[in-house]
N, C-alpha and C. Protein backbone atom coordinates (compact mmCIF):
# COMPACT_ATOMS: atom_id res chain seq x y z
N UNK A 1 0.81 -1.20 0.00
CA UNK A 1 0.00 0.00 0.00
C UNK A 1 0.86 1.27 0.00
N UNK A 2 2.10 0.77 0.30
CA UNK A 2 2.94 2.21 0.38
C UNK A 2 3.07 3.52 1.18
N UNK A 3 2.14 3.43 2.39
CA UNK A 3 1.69 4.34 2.97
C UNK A 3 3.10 3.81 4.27
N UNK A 4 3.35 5.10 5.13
CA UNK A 4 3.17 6.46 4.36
C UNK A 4 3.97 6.88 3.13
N UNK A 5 3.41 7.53 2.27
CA UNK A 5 3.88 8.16 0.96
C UNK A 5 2.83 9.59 1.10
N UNK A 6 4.00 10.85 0.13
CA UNK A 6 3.64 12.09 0.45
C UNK A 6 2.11 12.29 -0.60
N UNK A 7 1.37 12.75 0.10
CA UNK A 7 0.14 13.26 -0.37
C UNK A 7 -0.15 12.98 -1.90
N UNK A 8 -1.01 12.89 -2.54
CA UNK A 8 -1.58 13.00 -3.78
C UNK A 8 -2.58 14.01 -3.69
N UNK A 9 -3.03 14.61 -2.53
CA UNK A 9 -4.17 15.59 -3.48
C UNK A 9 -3.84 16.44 -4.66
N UNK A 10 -2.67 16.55 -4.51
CA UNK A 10 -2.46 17.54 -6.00
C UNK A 10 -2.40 16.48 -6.89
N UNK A 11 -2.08 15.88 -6.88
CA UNK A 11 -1.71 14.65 -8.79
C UNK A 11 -2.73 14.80 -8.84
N UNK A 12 -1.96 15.17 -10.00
CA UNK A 12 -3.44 14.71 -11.45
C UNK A 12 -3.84 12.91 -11.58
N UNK A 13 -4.94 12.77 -11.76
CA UNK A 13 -5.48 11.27 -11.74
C UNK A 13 -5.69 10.63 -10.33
N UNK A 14 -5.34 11.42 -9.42
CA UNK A 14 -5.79 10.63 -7.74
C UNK A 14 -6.91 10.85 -7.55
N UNK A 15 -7.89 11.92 -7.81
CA UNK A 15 -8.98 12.31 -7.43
C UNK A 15 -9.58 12.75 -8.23
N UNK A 16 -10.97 12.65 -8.18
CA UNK A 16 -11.79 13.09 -8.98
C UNK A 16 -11.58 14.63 -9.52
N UNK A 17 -11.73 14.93 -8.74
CA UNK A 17 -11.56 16.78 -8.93
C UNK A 17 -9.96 17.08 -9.64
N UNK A 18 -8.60 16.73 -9.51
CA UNK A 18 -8.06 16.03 -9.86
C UNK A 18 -7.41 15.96 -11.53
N UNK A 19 -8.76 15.32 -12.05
CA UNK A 19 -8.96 14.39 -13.30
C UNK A 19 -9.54 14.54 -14.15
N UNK A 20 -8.34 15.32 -15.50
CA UNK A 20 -9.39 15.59 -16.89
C UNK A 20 -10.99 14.65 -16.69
N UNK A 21 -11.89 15.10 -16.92
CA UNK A 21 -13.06 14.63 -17.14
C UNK A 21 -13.12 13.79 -17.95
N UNK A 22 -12.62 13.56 -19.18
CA UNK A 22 -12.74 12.44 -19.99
C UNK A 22 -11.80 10.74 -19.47
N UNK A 23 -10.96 11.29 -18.57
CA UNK A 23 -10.31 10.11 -18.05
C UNK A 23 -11.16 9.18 -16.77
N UNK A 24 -12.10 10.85 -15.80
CA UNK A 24 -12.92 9.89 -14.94
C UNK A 24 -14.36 8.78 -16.19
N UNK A 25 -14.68 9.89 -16.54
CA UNK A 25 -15.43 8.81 -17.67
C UNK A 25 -14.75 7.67 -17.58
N UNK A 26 -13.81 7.64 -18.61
CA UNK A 26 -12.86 6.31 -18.87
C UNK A 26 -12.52 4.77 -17.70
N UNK A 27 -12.30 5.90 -16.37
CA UNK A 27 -11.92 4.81 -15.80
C UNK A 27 -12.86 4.62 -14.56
N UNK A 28 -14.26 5.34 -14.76
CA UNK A 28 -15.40 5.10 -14.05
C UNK A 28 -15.79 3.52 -14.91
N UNK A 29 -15.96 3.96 -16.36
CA UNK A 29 -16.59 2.62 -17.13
C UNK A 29 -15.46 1.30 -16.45
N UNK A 30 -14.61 1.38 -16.56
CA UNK A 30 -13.48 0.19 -16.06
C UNK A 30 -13.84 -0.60 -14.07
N UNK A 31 -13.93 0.66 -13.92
CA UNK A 31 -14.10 0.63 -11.75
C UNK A 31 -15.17 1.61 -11.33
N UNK A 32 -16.28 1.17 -11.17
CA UNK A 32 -17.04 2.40 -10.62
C UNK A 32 -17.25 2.57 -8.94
N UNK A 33 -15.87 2.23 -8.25
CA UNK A 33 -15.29 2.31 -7.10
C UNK A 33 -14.83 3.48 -6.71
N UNK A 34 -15.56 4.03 -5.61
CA UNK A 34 -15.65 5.75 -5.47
C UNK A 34 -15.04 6.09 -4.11
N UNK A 35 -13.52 6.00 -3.28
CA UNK A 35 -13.68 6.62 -1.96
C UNK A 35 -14.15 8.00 -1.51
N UNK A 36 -14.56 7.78 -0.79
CA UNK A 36 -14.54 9.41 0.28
C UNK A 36 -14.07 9.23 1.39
N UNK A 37 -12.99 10.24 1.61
CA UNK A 37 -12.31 10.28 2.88
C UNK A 37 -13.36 11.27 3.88
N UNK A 38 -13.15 10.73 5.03
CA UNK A 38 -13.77 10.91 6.17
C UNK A 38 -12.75 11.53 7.27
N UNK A 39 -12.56 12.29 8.19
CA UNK A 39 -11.66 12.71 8.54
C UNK A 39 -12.92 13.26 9.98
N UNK A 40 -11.77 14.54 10.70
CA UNK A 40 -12.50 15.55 11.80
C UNK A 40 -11.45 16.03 12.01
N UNK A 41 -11.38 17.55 12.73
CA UNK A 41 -10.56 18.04 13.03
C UNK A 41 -10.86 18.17 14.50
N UNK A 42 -9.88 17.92 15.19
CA UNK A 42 -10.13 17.73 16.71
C UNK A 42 -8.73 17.79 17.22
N UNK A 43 -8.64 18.11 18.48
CA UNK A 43 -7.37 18.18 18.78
C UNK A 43 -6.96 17.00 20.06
N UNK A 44 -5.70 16.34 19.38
CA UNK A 44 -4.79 15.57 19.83
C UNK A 44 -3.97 15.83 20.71
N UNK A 45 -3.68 16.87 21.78
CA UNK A 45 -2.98 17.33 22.23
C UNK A 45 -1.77 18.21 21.73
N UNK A 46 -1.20 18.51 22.45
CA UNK A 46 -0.18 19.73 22.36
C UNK A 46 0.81 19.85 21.17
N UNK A 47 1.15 17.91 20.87
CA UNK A 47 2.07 17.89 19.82
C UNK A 47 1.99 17.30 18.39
N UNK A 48 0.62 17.23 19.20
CA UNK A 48 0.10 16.96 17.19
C UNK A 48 -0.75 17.77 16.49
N UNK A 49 -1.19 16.91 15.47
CA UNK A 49 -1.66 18.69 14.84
C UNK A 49 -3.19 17.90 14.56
N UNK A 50 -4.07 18.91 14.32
CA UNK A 50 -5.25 18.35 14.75
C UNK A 50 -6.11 18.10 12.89
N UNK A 51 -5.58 17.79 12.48
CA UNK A 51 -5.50 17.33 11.00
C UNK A 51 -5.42 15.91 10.92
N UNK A 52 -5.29 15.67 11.87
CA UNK A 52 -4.68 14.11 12.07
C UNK A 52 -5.41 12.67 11.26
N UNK A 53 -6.88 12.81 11.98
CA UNK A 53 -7.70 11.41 11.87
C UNK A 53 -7.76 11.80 9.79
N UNK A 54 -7.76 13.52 9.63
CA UNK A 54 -8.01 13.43 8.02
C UNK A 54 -6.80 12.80 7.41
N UNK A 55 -5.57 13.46 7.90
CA UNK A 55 -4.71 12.98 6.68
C UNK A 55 -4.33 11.91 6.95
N UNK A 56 -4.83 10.95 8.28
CA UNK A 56 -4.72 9.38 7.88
C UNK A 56 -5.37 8.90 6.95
N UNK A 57 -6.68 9.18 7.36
CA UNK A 57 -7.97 8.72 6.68
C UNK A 57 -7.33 8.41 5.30
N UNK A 58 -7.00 9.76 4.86
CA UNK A 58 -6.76 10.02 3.32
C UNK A 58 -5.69 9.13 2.59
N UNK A 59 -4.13 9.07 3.35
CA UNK A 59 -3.37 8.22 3.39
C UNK A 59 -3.90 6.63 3.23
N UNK A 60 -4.89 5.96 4.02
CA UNK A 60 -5.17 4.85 3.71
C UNK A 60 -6.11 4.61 2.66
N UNK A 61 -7.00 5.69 2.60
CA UNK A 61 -7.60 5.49 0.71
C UNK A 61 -7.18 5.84 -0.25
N UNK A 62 -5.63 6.42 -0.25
CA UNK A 62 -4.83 6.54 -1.43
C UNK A 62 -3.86 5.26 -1.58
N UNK A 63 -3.45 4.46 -0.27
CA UNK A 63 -2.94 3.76 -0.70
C UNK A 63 -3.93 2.47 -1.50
N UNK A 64 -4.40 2.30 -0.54
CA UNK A 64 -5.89 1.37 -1.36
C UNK A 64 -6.05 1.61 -2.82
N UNK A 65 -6.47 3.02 -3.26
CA UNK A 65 -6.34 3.75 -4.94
C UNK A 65 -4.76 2.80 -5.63
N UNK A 66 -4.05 2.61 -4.39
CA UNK A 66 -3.23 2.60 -5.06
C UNK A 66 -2.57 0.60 -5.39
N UNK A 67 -2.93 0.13 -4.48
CA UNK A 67 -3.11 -0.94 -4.54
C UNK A 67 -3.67 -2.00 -5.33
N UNK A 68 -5.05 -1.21 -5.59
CA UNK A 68 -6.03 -1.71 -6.77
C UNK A 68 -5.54 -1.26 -8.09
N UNK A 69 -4.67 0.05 -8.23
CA UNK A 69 -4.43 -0.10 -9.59
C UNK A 69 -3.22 -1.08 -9.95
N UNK A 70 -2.27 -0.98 -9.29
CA UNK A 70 -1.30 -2.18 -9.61
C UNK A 70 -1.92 -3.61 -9.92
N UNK A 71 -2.90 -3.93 -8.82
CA UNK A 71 -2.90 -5.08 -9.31
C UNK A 71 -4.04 -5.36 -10.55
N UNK A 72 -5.19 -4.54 -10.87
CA UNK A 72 -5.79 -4.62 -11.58
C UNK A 72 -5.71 -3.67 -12.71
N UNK A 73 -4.38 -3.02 -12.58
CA UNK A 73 -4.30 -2.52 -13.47
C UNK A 73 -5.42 -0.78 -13.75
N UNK A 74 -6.31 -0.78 -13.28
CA UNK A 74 -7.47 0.51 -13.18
C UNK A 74 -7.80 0.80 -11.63
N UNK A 75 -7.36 1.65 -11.88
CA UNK A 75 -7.44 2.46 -10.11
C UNK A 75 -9.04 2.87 -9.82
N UNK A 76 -9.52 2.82 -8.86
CA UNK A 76 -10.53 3.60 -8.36
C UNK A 76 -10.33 5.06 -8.10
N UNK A 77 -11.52 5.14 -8.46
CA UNK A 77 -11.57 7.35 -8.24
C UNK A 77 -11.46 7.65 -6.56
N UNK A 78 -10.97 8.49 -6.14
CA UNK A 78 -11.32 9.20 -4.71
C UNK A 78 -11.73 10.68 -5.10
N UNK A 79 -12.80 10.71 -3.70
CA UNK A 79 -13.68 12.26 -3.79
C UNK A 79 -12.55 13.07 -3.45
N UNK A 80 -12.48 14.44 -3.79
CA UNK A 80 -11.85 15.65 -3.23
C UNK A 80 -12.76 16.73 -2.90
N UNK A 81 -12.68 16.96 -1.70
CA UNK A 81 -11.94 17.14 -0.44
C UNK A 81 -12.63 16.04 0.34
N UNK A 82 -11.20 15.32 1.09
CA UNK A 82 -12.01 14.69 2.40
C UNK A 82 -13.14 15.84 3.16
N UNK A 83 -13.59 15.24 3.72
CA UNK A 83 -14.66 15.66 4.79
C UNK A 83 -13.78 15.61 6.49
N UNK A 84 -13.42 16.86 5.90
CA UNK A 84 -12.80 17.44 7.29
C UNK A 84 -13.27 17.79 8.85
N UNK A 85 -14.59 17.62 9.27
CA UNK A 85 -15.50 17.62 9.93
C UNK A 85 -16.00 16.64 10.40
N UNK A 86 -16.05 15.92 11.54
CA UNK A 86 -16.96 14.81 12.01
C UNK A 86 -17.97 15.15 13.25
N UNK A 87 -19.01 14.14 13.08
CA UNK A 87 -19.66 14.21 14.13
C UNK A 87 -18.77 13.58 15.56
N UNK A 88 -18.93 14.43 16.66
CA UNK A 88 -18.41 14.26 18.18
C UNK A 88 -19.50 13.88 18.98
N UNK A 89 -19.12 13.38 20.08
CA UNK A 89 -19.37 13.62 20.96
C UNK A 89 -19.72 14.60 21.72
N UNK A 90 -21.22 15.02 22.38
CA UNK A 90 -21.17 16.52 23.07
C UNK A 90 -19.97 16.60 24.20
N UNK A 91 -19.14 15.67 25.04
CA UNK A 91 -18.59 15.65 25.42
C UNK A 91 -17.14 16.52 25.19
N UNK A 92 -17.25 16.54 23.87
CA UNK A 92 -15.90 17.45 23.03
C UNK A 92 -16.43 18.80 23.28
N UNK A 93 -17.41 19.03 23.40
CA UNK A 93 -17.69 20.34 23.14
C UNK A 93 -16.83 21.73 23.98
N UNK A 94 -16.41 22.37 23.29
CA UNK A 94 -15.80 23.57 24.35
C UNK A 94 -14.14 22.57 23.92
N UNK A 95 -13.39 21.84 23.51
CA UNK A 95 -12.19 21.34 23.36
C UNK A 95 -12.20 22.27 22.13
N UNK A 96 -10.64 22.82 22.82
CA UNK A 96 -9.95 23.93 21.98
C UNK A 96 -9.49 22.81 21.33
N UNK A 97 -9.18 23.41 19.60
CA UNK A 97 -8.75 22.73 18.18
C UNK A 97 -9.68 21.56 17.82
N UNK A 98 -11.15 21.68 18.10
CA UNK A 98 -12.11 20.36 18.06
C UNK A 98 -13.52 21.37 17.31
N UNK A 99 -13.58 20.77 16.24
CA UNK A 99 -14.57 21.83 14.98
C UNK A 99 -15.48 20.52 15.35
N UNK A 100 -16.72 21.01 16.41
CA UNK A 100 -17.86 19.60 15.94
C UNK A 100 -18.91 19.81 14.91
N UNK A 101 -19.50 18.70 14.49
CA UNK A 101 -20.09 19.38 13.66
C UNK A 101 -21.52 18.25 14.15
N UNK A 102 -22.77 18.81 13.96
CA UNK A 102 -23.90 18.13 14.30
C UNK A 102 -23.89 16.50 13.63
N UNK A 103 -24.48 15.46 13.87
CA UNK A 103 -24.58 14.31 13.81
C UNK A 103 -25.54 14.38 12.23
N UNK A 104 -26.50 14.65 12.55
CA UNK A 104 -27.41 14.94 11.53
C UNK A 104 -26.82 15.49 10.13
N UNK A 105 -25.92 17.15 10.40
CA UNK A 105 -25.06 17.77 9.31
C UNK A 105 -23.92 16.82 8.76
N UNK A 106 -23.11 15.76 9.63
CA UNK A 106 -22.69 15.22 8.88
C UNK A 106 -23.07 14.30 7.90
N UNK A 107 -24.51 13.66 8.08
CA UNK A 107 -25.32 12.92 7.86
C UNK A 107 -25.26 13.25 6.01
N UNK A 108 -26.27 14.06 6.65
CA UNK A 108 -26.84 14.60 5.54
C UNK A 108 -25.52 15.00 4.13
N UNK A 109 -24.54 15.64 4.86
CA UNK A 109 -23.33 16.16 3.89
C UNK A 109 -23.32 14.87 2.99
N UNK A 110 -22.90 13.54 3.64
CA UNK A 110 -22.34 12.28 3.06
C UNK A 110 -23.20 12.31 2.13
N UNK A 111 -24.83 11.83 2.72
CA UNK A 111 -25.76 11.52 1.81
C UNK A 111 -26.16 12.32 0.40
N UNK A 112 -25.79 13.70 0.32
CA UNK A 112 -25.97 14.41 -0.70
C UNK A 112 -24.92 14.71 -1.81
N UNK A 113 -23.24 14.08 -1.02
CA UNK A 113 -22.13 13.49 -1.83
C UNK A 113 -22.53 12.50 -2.48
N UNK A 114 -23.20 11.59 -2.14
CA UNK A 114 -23.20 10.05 -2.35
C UNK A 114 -24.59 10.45 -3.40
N UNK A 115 -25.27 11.17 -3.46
CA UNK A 115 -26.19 11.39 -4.36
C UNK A 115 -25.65 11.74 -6.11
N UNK A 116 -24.42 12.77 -5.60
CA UNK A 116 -23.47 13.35 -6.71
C UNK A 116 -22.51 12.41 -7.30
N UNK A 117 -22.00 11.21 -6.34
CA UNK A 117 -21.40 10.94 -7.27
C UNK A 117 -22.42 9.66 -7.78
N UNK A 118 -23.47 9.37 -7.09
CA UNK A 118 -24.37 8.35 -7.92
C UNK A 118 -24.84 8.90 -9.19
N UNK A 119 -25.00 10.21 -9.60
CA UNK A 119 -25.79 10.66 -10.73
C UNK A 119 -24.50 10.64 -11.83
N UNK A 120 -23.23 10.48 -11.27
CA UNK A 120 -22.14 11.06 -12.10
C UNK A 120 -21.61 9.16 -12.39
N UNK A 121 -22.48 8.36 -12.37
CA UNK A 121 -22.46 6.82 -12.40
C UNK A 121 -21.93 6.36 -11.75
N UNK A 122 -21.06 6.57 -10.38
CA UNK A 122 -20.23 5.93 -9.61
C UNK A 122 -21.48 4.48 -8.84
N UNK A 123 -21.23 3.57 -8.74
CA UNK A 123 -22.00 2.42 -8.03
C UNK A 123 -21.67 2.08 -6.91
N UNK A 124 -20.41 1.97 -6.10
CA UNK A 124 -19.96 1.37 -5.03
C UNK A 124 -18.79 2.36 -4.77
C-alpha cells in the first residue's frame, strides 16, 4: 500500500476533482469504485496537529487507490476534499482545536455526496 507516501491531493489522476473529465469517464466505465475520505478536526494534544484522523484517513484510501491499480491494473476514483469535519461527541464540546459538527449535518453532507457521485455513475 505504500503508505506512508507524500500526499496526492495535488496529482493529477488521484482524485476526482483532480482528473481531466474524460479520463474519470474512462476509468469510471473500467471501476465504478468511489472513496470518500472521512476525517474531523479535533485536537490531539499539544504535539500533534489536529489534521490528524483526516490525513490518515486520506493516506489509507490513497494507498488502497493505489493498490487496486497495480494489481488490476485501473485504479478507483477518490472524492476531493475529504470531509474534514466529524460528528463528536457533546462531550468534546468547548475542546480547543475540536470543529464539531452536528450528527445529523454530517449525515446529511455524506448523503448528498453520495447522491453526486451516484448521478455522475459511480455504483460502489
Amino acid at each position: 500500500y505504500e503508505v506512508p507516501s507524500p500526499s496526492e491531493l495535488g496529482k493529477a489522476g488521484s482524485y476526482i476533482q483532480t482528473t481531466p473529465r474524460m479520463h474519470v469517464i474512462e476509468n469510471r466505465r473500467k471501476n465504478d469504485f468511489v472513496f470518500v475520505p472521512v476525517g474531523c478536526t479535533e485536537c490531539h494534544g499539544d504535539y500533534a496537529n489536529t489534521g490528524l484522523d483526516t490525513f490518515m484517513v486520506t493516506q489509507i484510501c490513497e494507498g488502497v487507490r493505489r493498490y487496486i491499480k497495480n494489481r488490476d491494473g485501473v485504479g478507483c476514483s477518490l472524492a476531493l476534499p475529504p470531509l474534514n469535519y466529524g460528528g463528536h461527541p457533546y462531550h468534546h464540546c468547548g475542546m480547543a482545536g475540536t470543529i464539531i459538527m452536528p450528527e445529523d449535518v454530517v449525515r446529511e453532507t455524506m448523503i448528498n455526496v453520495m447522491y453526486g457521485l451516484w448521478n455522475d455513475g459511480f455504483r460502489k
